[in-house]
C-alpha atoms as a PDB file:
ATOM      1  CA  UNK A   1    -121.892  84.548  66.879  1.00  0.00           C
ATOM      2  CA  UNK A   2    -120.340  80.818  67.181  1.00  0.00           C
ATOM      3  CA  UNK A   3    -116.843  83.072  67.914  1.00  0.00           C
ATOM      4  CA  UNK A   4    -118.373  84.899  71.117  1.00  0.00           C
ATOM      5  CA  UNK A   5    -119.909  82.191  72.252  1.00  0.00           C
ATOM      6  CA  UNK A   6    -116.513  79.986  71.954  1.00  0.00           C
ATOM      7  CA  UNK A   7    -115.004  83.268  74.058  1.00  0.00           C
ATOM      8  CA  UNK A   8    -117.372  83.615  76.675  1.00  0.00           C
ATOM      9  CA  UNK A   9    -118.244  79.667  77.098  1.00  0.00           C
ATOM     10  CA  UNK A  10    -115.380  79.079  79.222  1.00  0.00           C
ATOM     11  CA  UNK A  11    -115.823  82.339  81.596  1.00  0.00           C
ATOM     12  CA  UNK A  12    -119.769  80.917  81.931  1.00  0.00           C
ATOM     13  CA  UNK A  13    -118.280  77.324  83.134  1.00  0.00           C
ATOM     14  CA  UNK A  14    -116.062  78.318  85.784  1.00  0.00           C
ATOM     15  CA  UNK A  15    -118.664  80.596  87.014  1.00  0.00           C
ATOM     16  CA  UNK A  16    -121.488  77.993  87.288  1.00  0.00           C
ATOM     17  CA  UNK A  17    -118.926  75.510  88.670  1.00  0.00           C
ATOM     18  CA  UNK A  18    -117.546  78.318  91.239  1.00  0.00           C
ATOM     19  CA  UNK A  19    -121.419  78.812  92.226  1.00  0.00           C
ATOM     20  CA  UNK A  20    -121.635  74.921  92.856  1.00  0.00           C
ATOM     21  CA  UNK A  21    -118.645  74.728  95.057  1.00  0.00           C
ATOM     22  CA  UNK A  22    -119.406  77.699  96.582  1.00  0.00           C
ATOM     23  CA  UNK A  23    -122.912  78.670  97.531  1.00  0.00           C
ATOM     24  CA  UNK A  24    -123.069  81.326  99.940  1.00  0.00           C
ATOM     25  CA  UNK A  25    -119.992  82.637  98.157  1.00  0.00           C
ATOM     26  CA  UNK A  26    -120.489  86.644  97.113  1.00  0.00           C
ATOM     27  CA  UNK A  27    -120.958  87.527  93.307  1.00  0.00           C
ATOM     28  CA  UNK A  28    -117.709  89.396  93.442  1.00  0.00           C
ATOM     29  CA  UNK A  29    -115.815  86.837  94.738  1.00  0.00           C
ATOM     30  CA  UNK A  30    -117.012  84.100  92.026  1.00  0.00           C
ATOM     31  CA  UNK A  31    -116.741  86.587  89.726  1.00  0.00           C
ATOM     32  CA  UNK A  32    -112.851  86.876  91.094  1.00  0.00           C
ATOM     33  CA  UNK A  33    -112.340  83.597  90.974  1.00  0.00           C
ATOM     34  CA  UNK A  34    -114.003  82.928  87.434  1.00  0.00           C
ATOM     35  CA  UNK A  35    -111.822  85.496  86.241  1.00  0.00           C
ATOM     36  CA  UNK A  36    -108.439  83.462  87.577  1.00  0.00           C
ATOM     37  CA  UNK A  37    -109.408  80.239  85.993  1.00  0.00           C
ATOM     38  CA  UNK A  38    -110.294  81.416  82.728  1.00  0.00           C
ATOM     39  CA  UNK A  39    -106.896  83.500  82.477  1.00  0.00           C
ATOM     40  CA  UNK A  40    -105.081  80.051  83.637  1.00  0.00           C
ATOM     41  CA  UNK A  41    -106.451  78.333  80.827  1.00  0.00           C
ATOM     42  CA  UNK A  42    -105.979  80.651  78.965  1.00  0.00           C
ATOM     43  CA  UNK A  43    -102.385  81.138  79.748  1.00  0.00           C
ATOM     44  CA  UNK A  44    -101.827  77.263  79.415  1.00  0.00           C
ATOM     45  CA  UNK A  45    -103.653  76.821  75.951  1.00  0.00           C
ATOM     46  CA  UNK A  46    -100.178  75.905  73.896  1.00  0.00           C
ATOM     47  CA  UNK A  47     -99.297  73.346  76.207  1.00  0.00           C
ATOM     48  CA  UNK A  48    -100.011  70.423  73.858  1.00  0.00           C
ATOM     49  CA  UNK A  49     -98.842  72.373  71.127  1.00  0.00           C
ATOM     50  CA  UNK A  50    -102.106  74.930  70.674  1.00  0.00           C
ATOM     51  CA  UNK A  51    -105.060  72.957  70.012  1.00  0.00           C
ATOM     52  CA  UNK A  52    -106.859  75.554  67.030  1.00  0.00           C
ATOM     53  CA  UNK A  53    -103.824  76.096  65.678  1.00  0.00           C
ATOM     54  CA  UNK A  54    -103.555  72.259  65.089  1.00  0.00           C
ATOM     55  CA  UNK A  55    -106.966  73.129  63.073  1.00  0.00           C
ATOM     56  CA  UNK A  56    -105.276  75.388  60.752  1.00  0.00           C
ATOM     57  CA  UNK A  57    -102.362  73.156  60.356  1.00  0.00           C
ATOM     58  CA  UNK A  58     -99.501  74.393  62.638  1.00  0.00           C
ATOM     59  CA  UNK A  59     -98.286  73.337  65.968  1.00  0.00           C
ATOM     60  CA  UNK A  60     -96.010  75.023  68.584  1.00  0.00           C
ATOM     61  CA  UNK A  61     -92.625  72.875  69.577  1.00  0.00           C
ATOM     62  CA  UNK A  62     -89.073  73.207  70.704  1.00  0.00           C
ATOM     63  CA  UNK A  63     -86.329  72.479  69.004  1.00  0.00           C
ATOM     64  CA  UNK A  64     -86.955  68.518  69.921  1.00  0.00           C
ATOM     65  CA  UNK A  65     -90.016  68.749  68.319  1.00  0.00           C
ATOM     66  CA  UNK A  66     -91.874  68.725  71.584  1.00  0.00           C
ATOM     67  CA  UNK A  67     -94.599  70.511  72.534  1.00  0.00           C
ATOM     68  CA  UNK A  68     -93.890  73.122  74.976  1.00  0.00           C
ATOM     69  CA  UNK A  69     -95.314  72.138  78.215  1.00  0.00           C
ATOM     70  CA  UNK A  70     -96.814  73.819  81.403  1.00  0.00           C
ATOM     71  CA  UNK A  71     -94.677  77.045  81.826  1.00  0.00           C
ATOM     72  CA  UNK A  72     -93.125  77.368  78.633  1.00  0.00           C
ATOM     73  CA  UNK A  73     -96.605  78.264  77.444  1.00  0.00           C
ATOM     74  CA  UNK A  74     -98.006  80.350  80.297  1.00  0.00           C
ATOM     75  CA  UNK A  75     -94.988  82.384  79.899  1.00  0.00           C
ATOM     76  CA  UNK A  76     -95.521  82.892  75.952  1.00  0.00           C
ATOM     77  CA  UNK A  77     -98.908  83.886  76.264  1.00  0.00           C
ATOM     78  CA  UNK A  78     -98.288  85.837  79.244  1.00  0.00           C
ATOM     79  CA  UNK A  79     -97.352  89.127  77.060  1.00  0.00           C
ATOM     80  CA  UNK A  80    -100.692  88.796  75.903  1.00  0.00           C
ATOM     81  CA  UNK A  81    -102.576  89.966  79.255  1.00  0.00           C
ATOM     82  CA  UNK A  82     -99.862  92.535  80.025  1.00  0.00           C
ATOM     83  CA  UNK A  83    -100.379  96.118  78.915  1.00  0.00           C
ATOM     84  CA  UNK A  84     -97.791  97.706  77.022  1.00  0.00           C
ATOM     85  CA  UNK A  85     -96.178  94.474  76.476  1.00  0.00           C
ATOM     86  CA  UNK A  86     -99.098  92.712  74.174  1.00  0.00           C
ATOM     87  CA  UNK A  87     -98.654  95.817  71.728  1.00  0.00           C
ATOM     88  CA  UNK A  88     -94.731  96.061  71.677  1.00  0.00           C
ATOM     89  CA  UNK A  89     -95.091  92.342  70.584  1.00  0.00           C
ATOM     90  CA  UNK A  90     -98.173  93.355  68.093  1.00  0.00           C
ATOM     91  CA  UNK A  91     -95.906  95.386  66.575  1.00  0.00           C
ATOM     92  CA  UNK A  92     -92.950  93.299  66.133  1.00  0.00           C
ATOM     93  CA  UNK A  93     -94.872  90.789  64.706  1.00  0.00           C
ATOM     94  CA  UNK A  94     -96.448  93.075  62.032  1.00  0.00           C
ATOM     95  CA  UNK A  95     -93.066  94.841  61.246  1.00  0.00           C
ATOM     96  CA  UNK A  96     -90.666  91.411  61.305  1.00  0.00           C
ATOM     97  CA  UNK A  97     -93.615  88.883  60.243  1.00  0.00           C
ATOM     98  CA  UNK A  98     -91.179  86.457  58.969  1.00  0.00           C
ATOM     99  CA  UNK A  99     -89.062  85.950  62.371  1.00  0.00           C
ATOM    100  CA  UNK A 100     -90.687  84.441  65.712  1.00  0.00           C
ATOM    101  CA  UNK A 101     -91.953  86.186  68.344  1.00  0.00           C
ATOM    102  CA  UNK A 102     -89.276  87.618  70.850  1.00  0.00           C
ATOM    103  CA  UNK A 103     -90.835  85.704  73.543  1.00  0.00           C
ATOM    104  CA  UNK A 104     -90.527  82.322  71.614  1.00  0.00           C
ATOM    105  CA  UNK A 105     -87.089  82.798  70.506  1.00  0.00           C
ATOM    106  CA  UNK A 106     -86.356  83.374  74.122  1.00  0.00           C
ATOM    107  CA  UNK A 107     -87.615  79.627  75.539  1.00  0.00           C
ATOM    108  CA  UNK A 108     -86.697  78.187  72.790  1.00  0.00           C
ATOM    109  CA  UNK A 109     -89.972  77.707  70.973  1.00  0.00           C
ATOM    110  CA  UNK A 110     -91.002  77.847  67.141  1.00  0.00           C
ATOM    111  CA  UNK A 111     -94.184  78.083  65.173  1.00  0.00           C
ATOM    112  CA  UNK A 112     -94.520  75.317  62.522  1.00  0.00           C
ATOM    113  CA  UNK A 113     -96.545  73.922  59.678  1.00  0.00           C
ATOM    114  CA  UNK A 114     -97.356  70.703  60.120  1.00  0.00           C
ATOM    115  CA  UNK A 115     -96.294  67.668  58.016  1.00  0.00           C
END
């Protein structure tokens, strides 16, 4: 129950906040615009380094050690929003579960415990 409400909390913000801005806005277009910010945050969540993953004990960085920034991590969560992509990755991951994704070896990125 916590879980869904973590999911759908966000969506619920932007679409209050999209109401305030925008009063005499249509339901379909808040519900539009809702849509676009949660999938930008979503997009952007890794670019400290992934915030719940720094709850379980592993961060996201390049080969500085940094984390990866802006559009390093909208573009490795992007193949998670884009069909047929998501599952080719799904499956790479559950075949080759030792090696990084192909998108993260790609910019340059790694998944690491941390110390």
């Amino acid at each position: 129950m916590i879980f869904a409400f973590l999911v759908d909390a966000p969506a619920l913000v932007a679409t209050g906040v999209a109401f305030l801005f925008f009063p005499d806005a249509r339901l379909v277009g808040i519900g539009a615009l809702a849509f676009i910010l949660f999938l930008l945050v979503f997009l952007a969540r890794d670019v400290r380094g992934g915030f719940s993953r720094k709850w379980l004990g592993f961060k996201i960085e390049d080969e500085q050690g940094r984390p990866p920034g802006w559009m390093r991590s909208f573009l490795r969560n992007l193949p998670l929003v884009v069909p047929g992509w998501n599952v080719w990755e799904a499956v790479f991951v559950l075949r080759h579960g030792d090696q990084p994704r192909p998108i993260d070896r790609l910019l340059g990125l790694r998944f690491r415990e941390m110390p």
